[in-house]
Protein backbone atom coordinates (compact mmCIF):
# COMPACT_ATOMS: atom_id res chain seq x y z
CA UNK A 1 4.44 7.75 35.13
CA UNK A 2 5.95 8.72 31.60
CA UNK A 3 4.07 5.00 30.36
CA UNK A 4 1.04 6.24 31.55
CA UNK A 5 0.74 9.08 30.01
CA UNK A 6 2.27 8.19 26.58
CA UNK A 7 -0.70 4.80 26.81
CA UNK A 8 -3.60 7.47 28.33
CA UNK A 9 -5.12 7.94 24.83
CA UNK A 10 -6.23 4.21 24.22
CA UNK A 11 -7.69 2.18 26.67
CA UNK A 12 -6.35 -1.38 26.78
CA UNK A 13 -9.29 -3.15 26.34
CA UNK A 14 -10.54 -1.20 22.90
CA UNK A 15 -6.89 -2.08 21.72
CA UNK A 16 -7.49 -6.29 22.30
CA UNK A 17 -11.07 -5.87 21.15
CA UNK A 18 -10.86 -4.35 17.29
CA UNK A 19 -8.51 -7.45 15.07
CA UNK A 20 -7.00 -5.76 12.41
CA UNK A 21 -8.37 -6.08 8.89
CA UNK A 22 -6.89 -5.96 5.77
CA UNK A 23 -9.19 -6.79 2.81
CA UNK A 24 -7.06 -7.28 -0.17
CA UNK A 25 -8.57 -6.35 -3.67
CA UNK A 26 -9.14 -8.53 -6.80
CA UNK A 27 -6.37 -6.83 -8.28
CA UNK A 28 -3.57 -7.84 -5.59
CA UNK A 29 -5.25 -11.26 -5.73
CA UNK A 30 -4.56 -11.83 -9.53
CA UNK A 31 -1.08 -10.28 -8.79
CA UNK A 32 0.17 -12.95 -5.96
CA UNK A 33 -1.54 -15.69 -8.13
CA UNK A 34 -0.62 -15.26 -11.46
CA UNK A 35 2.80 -13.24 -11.03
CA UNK A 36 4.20 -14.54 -14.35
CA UNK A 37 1.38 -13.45 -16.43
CA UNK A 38 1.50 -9.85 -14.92
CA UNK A 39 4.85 -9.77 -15.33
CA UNK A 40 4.96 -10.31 -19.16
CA UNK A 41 1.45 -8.06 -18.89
CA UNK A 42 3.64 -5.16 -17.36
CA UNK A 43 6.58 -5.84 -20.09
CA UNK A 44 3.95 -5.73 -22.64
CA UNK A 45 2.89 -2.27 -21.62
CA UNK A 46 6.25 -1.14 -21.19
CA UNK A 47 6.96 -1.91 -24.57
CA UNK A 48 3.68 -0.32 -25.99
CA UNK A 49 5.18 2.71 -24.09
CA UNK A 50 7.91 2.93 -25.69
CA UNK A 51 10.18 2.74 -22.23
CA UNK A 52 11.68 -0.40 -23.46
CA UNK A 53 13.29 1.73 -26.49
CA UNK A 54 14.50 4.47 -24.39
CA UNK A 55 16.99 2.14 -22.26
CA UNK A 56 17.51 -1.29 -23.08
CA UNK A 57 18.10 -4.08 -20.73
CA UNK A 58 15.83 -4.78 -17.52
CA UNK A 59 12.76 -1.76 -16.68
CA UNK A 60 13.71 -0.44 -13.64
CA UNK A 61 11.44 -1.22 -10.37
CA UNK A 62 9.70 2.28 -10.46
CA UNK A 63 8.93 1.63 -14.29
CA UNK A 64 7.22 -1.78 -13.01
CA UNK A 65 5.55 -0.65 -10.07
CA UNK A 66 3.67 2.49 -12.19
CA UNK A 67 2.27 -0.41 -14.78
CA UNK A 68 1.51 -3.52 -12.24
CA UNK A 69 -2.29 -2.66 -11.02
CA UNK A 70 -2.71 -1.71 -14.39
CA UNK A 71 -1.23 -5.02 -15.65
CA UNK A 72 -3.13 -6.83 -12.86
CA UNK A 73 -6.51 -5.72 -13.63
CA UNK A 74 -6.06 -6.25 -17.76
CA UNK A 75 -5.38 -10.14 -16.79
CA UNK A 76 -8.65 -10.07 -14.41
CA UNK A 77 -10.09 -8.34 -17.09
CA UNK A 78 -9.41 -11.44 -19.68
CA UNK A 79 -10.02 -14.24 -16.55
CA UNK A 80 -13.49 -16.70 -17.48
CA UNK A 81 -16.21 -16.06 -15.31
CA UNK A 82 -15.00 -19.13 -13.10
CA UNK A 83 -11.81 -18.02 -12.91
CA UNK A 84 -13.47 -14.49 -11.41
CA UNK A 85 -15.48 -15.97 -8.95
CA UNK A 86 -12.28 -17.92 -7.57
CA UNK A 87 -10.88 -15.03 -7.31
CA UNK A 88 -13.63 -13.09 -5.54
CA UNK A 89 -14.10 -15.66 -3.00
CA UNK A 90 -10.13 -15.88 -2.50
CA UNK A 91 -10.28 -12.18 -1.69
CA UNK A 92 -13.01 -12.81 1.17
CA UNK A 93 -11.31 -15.69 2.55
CA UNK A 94 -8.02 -14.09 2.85
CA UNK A 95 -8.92 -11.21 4.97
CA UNK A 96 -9.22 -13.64 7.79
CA UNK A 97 -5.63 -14.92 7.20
CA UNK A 98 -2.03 -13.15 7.85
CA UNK A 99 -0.27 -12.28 5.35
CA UNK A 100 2.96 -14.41 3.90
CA UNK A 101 6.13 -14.57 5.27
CA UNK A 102 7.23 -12.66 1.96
CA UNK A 103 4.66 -10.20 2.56
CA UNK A 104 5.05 -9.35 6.18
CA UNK A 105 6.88 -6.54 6.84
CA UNK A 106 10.08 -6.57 9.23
């Protein structure tokens, strides 16, 4: 009884009959691709910033997180038109696909 109640609200078949999307942006696409360059993109900034001066040694992940879509977007920004329309298409064609191991969450 307490199982169907708790299940009442959704209807089995709407739950098997809506896949769930997850359309990833340009900006995550340049980020998974070209880590590296983001990275050194986001130390860049930090320095710029003037972070780097106030505690020397490794940013801390909060520090990195506020300055990686920003970093992310300044590489797209400087990508060749080619490169852009790789990266446009890659961000259709991976809505249809899971997301990496790495990714997933657990």
């Amino acid at each position: 009884m307490c199982l169907w109640i708790t299940n009442n609200w959704r209807p089995h078949k709407t739950v098997n009959a809506t896949p769930t999307t997850h359309k990833k942006s340009r900006v995550d696409i340049v980020w998974h691709q070209r880590e590296q360059e983001v990275q050194e993109e986001v130390a860049a900034m930090l320095v710029g910033d003037g972070i780097e001066s106030c505690h020397p040694g490794d940013p801390t992940p909060q520090e990195i997180f506020r300055y990686q879509t920003a970093a992310a977007r300044a590489i797209y920004d400087r990508l060749t038109v080619e490169d852009r329309r790789q990266v446009d298409k890659q961000s259709e064609v991976v809505v249809l696909e899971s997301n990496p191991a790495n990714i997933q969450q657990k």
